[in-house]
N, C-alpha and C. Protein backbone atom coordinates (compact mmCIF):
# COMPACT_ATOMS: atom_id res chain seq x y z
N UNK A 1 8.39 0.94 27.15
CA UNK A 1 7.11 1.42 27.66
C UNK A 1 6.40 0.26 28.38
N UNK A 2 6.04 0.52 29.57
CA UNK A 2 5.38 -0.58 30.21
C UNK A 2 3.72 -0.50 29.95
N UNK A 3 3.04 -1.63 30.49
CA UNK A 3 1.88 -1.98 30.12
C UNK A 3 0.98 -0.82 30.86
N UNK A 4 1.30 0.01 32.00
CA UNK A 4 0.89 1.34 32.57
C UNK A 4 0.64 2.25 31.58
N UNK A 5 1.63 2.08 30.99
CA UNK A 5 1.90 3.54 30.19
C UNK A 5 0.34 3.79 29.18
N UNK A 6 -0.62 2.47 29.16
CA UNK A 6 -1.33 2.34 27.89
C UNK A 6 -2.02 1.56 27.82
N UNK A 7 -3.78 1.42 27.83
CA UNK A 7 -4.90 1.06 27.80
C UNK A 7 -4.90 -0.09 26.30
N UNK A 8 -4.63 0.21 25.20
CA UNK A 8 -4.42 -0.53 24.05
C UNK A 8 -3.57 -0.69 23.36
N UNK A 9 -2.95 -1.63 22.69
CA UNK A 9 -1.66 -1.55 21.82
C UNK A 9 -2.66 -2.54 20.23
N UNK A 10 -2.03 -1.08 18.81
CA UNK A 10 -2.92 -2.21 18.22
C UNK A 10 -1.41 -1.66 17.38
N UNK A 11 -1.46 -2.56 16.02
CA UNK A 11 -0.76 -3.01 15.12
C UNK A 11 -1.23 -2.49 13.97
N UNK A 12 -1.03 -1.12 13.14
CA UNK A 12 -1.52 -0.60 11.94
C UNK A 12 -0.10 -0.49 10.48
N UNK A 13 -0.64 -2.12 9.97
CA UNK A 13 0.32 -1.54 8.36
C UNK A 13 0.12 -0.77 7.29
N UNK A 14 1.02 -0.08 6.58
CA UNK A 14 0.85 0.31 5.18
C UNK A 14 1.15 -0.34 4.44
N UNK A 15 0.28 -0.99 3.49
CA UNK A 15 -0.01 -1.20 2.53
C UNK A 15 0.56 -0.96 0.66
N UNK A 16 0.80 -1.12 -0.15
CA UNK A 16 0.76 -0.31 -1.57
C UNK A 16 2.09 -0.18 -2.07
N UNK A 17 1.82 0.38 -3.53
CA UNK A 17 3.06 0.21 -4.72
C UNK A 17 4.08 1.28 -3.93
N UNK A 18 4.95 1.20 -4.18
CA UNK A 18 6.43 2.03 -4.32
C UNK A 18 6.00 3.25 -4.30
N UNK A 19 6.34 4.63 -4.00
CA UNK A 19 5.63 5.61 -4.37
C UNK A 19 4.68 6.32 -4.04
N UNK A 20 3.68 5.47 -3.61
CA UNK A 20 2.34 6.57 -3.13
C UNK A 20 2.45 7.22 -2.34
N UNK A 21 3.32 7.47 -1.25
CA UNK A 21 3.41 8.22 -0.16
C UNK A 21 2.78 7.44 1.01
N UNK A 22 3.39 6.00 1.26
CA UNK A 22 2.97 5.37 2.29
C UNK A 22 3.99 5.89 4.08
N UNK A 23 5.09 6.43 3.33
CA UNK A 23 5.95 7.11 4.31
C UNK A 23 5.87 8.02 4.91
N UNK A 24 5.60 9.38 3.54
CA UNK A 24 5.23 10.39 4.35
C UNK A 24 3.88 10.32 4.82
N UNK A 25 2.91 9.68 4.86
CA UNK A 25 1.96 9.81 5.44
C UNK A 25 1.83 9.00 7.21
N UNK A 26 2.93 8.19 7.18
CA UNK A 26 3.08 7.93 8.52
C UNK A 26 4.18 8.75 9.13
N UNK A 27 5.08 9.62 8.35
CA UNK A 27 5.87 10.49 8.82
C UNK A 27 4.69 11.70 9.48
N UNK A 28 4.15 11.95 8.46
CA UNK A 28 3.12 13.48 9.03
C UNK A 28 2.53 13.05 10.55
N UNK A 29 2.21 11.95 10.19
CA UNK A 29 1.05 11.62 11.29
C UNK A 29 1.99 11.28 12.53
N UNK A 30 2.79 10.47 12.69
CA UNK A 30 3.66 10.36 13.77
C UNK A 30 4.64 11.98 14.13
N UNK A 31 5.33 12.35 13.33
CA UNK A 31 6.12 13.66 13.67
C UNK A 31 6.09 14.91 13.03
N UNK A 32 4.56 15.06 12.26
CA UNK A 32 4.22 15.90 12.15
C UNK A 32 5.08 16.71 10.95
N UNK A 33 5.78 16.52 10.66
CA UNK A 33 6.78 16.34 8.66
C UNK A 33 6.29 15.86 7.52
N UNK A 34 6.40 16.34 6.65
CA UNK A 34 6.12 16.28 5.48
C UNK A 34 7.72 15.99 4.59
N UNK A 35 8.20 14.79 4.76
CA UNK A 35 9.77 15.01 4.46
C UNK A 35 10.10 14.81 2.98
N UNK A 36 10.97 15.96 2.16
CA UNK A 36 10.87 16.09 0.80
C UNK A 36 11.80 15.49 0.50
N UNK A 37 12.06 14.69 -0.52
CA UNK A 37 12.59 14.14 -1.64
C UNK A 37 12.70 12.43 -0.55
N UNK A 38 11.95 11.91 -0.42
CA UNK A 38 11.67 10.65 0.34
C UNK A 38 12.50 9.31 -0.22
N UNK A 39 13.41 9.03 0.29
CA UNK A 39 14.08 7.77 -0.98
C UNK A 39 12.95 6.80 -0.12
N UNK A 40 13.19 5.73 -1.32
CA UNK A 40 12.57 4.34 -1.00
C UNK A 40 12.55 3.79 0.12
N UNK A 41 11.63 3.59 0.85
CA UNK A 41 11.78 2.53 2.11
C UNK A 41 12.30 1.11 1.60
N UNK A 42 13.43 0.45 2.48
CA UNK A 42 13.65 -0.60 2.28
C UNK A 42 13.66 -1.70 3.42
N UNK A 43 12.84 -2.46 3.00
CA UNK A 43 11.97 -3.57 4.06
C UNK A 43 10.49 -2.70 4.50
N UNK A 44 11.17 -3.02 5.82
CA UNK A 44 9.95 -2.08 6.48
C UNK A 44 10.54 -1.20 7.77
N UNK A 45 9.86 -0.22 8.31
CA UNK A 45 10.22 0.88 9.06
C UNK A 45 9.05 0.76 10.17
N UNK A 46 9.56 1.66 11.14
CA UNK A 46 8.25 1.25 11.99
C UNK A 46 8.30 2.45 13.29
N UNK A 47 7.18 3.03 13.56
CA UNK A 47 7.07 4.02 14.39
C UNK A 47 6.00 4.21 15.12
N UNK A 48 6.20 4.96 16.30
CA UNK A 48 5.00 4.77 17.19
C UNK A 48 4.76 6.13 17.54
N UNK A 49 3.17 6.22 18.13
CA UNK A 49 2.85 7.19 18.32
C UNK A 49 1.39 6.84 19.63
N UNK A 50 1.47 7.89 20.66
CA UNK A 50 0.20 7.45 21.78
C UNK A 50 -1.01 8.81 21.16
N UNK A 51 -2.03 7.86 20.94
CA UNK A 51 -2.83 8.91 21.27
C UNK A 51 -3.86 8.50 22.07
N UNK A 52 -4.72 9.70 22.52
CA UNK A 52 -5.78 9.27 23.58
C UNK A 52 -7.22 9.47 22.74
N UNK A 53 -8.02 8.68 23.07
CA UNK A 53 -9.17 8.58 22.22
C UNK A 53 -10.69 8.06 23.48
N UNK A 54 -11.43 9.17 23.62
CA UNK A 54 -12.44 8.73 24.51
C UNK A 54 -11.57 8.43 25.88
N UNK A 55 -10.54 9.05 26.42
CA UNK A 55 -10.37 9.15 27.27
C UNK A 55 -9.36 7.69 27.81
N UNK A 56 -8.63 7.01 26.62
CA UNK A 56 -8.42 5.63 26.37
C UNK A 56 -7.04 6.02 25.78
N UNK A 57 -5.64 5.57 26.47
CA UNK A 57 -4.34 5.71 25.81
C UNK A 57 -3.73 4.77 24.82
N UNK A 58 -3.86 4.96 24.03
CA UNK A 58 -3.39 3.89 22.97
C UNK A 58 -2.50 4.39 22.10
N UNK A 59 -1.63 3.29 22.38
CA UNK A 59 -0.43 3.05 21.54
C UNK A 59 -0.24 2.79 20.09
N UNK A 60 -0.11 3.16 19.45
CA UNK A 60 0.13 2.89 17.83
C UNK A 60 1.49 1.80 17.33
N UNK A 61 1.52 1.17 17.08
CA UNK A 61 2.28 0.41 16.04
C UNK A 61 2.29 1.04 15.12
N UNK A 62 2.92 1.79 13.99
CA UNK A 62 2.86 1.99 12.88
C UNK A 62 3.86 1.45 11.50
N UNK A 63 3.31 0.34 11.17
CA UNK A 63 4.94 -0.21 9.93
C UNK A 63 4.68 -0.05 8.89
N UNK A 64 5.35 0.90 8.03
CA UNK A 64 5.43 1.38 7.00
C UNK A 64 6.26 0.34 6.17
N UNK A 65 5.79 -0.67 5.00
CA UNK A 65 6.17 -1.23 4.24
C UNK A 65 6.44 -0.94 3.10
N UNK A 66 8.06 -1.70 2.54
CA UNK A 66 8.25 -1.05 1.30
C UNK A 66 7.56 -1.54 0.17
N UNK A 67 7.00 -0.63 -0.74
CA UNK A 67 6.27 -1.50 -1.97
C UNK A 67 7.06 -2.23 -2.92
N UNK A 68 8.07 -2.38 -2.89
CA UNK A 68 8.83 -2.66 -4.54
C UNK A 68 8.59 -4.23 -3.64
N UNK A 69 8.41 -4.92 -5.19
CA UNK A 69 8.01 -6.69 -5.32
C UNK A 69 9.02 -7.52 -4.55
N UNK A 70 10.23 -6.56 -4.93
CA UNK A 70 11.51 -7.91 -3.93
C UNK A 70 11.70 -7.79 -2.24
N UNK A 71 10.53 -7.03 -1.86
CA UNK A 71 10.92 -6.91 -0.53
C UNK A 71 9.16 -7.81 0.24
N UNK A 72 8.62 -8.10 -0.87
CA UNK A 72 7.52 -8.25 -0.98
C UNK A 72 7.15 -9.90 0.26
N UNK A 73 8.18 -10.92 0.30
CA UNK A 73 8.24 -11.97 0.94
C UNK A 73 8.55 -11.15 2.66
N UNK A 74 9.43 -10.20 2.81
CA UNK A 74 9.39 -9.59 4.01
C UNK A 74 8.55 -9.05 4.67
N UNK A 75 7.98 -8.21 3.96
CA UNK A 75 6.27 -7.54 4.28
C UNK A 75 4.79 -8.54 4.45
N UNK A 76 5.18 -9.16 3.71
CA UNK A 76 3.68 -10.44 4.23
C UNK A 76 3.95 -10.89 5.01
N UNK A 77 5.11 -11.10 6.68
CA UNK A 77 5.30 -11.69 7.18
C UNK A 77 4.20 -10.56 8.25
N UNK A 78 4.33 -9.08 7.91
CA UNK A 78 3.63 -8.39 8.93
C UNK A 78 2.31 -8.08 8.78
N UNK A 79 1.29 -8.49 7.87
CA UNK A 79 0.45 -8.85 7.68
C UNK A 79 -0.45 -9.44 9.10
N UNK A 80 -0.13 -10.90 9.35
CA UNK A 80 -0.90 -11.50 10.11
C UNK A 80 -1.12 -11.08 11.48
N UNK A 81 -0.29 -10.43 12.12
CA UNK A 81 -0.71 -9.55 13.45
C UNK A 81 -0.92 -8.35 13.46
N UNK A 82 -1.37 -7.50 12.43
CA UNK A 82 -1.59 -6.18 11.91
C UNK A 82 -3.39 -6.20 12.44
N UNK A 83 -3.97 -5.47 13.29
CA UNK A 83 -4.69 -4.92 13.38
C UNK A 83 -5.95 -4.50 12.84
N UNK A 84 -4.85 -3.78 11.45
CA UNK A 84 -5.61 -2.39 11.06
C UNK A 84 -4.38 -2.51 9.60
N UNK A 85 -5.34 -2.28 8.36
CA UNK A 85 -4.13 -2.67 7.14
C UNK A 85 -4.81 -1.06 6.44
N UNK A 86 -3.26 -0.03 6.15
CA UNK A 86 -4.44 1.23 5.40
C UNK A 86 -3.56 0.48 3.97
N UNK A 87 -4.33 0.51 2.81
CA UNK A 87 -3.70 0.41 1.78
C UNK A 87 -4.01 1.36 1.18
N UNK A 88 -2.68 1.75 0.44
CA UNK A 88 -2.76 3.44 -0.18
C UNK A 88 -2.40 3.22 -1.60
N UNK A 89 -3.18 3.86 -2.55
CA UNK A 89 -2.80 4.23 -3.54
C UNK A 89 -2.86 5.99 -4.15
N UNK A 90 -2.16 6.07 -5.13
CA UNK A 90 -1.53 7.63 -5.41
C UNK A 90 -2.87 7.79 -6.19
N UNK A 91 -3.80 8.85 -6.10
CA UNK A 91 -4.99 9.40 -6.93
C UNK A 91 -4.27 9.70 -8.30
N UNK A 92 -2.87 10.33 -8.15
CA UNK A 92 -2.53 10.92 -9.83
C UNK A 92 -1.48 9.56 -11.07
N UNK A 93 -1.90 8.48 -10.17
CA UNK A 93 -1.19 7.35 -11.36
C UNK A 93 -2.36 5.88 -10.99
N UNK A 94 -2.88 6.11 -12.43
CA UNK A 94 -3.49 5.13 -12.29
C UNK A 94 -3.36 3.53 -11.92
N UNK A 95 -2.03 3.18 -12.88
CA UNK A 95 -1.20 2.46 -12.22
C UNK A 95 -1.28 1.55 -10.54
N UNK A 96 -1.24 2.45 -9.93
CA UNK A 96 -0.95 2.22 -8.56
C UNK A 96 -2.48 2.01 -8.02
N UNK A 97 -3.45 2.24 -8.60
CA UNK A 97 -4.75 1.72 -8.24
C UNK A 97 -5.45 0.70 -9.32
N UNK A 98 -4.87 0.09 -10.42
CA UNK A 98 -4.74 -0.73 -11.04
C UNK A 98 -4.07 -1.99 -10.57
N UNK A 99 -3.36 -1.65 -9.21
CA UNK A 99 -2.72 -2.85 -8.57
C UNK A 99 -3.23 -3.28 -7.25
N UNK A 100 -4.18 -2.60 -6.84
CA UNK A 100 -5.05 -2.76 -5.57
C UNK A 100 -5.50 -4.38 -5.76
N UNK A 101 -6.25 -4.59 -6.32
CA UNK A 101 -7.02 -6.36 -6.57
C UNK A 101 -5.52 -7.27 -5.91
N UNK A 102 -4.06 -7.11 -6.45
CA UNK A 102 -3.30 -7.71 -6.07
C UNK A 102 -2.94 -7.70 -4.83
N UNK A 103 -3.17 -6.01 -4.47
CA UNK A 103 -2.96 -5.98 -2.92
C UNK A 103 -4.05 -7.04 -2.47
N UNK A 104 -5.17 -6.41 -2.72
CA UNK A 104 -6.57 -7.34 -1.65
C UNK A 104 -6.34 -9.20 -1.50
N UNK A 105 -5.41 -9.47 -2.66
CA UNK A 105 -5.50 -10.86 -2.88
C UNK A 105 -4.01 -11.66 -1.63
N UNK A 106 -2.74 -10.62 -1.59
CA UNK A 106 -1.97 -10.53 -0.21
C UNK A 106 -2.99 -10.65 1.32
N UNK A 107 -3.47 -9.49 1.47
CA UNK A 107 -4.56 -9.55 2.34
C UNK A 107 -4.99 -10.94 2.76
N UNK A 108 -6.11 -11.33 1.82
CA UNK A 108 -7.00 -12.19 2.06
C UNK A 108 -5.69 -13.55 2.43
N UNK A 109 -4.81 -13.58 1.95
CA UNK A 109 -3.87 -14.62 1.74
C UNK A 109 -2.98 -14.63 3.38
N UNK A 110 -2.73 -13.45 3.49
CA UNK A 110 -1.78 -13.32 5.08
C UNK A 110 -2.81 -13.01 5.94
N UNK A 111 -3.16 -11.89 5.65
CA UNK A 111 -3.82 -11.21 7.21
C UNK A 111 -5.01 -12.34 7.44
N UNK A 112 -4.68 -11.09 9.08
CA UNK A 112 -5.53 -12.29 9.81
C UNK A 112 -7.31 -11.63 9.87
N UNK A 113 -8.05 -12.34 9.74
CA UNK A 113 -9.49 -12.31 8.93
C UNK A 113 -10.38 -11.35 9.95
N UNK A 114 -9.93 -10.86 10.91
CA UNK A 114 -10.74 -10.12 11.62
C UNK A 114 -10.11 -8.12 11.36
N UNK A 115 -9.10 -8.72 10.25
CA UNK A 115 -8.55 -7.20 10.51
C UNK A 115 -9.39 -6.41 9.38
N UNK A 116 -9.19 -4.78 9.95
CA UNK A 116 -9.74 -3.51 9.23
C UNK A 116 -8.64 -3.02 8.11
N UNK A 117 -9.88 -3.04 7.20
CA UNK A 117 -8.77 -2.38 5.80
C UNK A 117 -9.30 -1.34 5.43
N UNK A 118 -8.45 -0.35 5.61
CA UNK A 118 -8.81 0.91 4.71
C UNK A 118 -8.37 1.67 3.69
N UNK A 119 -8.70 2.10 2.28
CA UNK A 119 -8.52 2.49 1.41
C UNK A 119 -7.82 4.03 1.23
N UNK A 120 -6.96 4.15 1.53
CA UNK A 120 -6.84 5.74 1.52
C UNK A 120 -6.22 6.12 -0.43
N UNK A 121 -6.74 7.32 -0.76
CA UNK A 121 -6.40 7.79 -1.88
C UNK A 121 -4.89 9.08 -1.80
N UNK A 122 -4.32 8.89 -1.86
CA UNK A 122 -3.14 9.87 -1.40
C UNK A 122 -2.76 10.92 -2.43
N UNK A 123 -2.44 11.77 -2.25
CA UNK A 123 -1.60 13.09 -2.98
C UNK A 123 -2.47 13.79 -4.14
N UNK A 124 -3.91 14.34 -2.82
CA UNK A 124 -5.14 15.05 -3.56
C UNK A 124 -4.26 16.61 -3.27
N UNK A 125 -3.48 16.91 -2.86
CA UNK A 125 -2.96 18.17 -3.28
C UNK A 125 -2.30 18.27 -4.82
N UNK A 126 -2.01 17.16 -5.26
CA UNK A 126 -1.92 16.90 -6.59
C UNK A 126 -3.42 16.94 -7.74
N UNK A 127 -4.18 17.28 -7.70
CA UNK A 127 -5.65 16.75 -7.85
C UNK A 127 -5.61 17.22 -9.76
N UNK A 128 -4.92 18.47 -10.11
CA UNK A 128 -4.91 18.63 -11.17
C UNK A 128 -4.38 17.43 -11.88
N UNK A 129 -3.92 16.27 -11.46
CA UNK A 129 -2.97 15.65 -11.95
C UNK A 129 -3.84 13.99 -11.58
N UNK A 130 -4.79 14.74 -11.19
CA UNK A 130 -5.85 13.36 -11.22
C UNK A 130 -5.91 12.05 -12.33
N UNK A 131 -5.86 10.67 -11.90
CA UNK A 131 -5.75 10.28 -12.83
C UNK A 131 -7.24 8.92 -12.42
N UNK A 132 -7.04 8.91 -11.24
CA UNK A 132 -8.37 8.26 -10.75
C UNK A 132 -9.43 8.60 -10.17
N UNK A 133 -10.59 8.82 -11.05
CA UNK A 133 -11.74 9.87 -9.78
C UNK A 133 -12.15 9.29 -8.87
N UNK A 134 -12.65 9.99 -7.98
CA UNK A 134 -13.54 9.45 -6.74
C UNK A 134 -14.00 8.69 -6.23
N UNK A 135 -15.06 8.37 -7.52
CA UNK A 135 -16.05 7.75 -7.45
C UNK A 135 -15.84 6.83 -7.96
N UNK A 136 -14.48 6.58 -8.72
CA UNK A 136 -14.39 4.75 -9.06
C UNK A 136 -13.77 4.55 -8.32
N UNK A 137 -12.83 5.18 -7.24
CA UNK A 137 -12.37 4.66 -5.78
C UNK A 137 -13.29 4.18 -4.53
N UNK A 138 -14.08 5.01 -4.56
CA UNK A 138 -15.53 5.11 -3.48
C UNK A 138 -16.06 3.41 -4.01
N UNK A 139 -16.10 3.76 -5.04
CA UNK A 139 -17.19 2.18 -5.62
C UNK A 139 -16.69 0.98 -5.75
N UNK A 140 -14.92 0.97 -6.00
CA UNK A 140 -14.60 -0.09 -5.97
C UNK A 140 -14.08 -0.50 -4.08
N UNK A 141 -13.99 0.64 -2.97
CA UNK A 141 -13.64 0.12 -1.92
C UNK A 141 -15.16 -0.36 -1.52
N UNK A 142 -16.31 -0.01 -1.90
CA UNK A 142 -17.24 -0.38 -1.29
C UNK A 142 -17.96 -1.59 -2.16
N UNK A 143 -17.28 -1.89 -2.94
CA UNK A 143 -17.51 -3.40 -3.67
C UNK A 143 -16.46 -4.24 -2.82
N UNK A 144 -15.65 -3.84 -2.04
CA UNK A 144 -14.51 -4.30 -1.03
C UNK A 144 -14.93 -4.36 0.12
N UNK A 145 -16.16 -4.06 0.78
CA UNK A 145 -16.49 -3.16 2.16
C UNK A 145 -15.04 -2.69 3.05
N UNK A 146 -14.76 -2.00 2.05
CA UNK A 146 -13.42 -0.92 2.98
C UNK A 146 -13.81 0.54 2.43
N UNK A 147 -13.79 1.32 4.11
CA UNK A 147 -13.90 3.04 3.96
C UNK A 147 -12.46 3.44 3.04
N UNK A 148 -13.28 4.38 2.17
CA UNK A 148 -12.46 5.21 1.73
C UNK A 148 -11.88 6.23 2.12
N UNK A 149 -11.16 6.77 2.39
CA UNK A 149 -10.51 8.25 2.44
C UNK A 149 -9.74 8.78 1.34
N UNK A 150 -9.58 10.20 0.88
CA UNK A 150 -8.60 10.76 0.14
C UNK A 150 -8.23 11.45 1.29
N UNK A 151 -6.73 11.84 1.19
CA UNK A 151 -5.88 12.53 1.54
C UNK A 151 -4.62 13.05 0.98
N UNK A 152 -4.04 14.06 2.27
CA UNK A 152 -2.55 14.79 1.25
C UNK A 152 -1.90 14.59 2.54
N UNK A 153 -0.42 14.17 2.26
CA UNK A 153 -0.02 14.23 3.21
C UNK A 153 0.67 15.19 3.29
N UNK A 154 0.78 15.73 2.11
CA UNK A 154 1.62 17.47 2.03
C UNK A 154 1.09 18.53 2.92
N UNK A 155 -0.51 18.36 2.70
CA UNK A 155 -1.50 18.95 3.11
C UNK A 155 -2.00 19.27 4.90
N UNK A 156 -1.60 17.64 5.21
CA UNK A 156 -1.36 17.21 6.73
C UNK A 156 -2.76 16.74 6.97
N UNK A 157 -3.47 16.61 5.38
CA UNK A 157 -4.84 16.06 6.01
C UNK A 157 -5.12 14.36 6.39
N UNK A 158 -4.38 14.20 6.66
CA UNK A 158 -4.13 12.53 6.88
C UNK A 158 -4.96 11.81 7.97
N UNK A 159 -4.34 12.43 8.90
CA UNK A 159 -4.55 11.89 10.22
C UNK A 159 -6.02 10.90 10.78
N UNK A 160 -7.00 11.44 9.85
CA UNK A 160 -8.00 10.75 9.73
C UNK A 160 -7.99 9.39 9.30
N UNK A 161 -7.24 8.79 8.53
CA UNK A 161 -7.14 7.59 8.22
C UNK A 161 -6.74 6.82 9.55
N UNK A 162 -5.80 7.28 10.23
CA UNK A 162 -5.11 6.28 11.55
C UNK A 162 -6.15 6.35 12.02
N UNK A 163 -6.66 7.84 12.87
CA UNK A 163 -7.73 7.76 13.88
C UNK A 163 -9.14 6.84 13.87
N UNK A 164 -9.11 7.26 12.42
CA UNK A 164 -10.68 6.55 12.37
C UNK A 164 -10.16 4.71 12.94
N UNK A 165 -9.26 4.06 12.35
CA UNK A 165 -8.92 2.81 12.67
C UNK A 165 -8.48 2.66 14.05
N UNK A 166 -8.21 3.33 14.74
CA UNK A 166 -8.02 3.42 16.02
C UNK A 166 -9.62 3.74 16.36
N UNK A 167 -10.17 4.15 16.54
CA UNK A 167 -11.69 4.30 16.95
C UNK A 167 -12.81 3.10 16.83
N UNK A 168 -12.42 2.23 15.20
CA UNK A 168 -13.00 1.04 15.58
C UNK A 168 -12.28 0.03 15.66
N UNK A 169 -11.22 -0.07 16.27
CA UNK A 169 -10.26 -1.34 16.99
C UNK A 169 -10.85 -0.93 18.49
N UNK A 170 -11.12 -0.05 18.77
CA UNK A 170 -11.69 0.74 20.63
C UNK A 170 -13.20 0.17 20.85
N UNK A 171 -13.90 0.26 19.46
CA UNK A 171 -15.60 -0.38 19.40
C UNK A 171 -15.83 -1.47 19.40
C-alpha cells in the first residue's frame, strides 16, 4: 500500500492474559468473525484494516499479542511504537483483571509515553458469569486515567474500542 492510499498510519496493540479474547476481538473488528474454538496466539499476529474517519483514511496496524509469560520478551518489543495500547481483560475471571497492575507496569516500562491506553472489559455476553463489576473496572481505569469500555466480541459490540483510539490519535 502506498503512502496515497492513506492520510494516517497508526500502530494499535493488544494487550492481556491468555484468554480474554484479545483475538477474537481483533478478528470481529478487522473481518467481521467471531471465530470459535480460538487456539492460542503464538507470538504475535497482525492485521490491518482502513477506515475513514471525518473524512480522513487511516490505516490500522492491528497486533494482536500472545498473553502466555514465555512469549512475553517478544511482545514488549511492540510496545514502543504502538500508538494506541487496548488492554483487555475477561469480565467473567477475576484473575485476568487481578493482573492488569502487571500489565500497566510493562507499559510504563516499554511504551512510548505519549501513547493511549485503553481498558476494554471483554465477554459481557457472558455477564451471568460476571466475576468483576463495573464499577471496580470504571474506578480502577480511572485511578489509571484510561477509558473504559465493556464489550462482546461474540456480540460484535467491539468496534468502539479501535474507533474511539483512532479518533483521538486524529485530535
Amino acid at each position: 500500500m502506498s503512502m496515497e492510499d492513506y492520510d494516517y498510519l497508526f500502530k494499535i496493540v493488544l494487550i492481556g492474559n491468555a484468554g480474554v479474547g484479545k483475538t477474537c476481538l481483533v478478528r470481529r473488528f478487522t473481518q467481521g468473525l467471531f471465530p470459535p474454538g480460538q487456539g492460542a496466539t503464538i507470538g504475535v499476529d497482525f492485521m490491518i484494516k482502513t477506515v475513514e474517519i471525518k473524512g480522513e483514511k487511516v490505516k490500522l496496524q492491528i497486533w494482536d499479542t500472545a498473553g502466555q509469560e514465555r512469549f512475553r520478551s517478544i511482545t514488549q518489543s511492540y510496545y514502543r511504537s504502538a500508538n494506541a495500547l487496548i488492554l483487555t481483560y475477561d469480565i467473567t475471571c477475576e484473575d485476568s483483571f487481578r493482573c492488569l497492575p502487571e500489565w500497566l507496569r510493562e507499559i510504563e516500562q516499554y511504551a512510548n509515553t505519549t501513547v493511549v491506553t485503553i481498558l476494554v472489559g471483554n465477554k459481557i455476553d457472558l455477564s451471568e458469569k460476571r466475576e468483576v463489576l463495573r464499577q471496580r473496572a470504571e474506578d480502577f481505569a480511572e485511578s489509571q486515567s484510561m477509558l473504559y469500555l465493556e464489550t462482546s466480541a461474540k456480540e460484535s459490540d467491539n468496534g468502539k474500542a479501535i474507533s474511539y483510539l483512532t479518533c483521538c490519535n486524529i485530535n
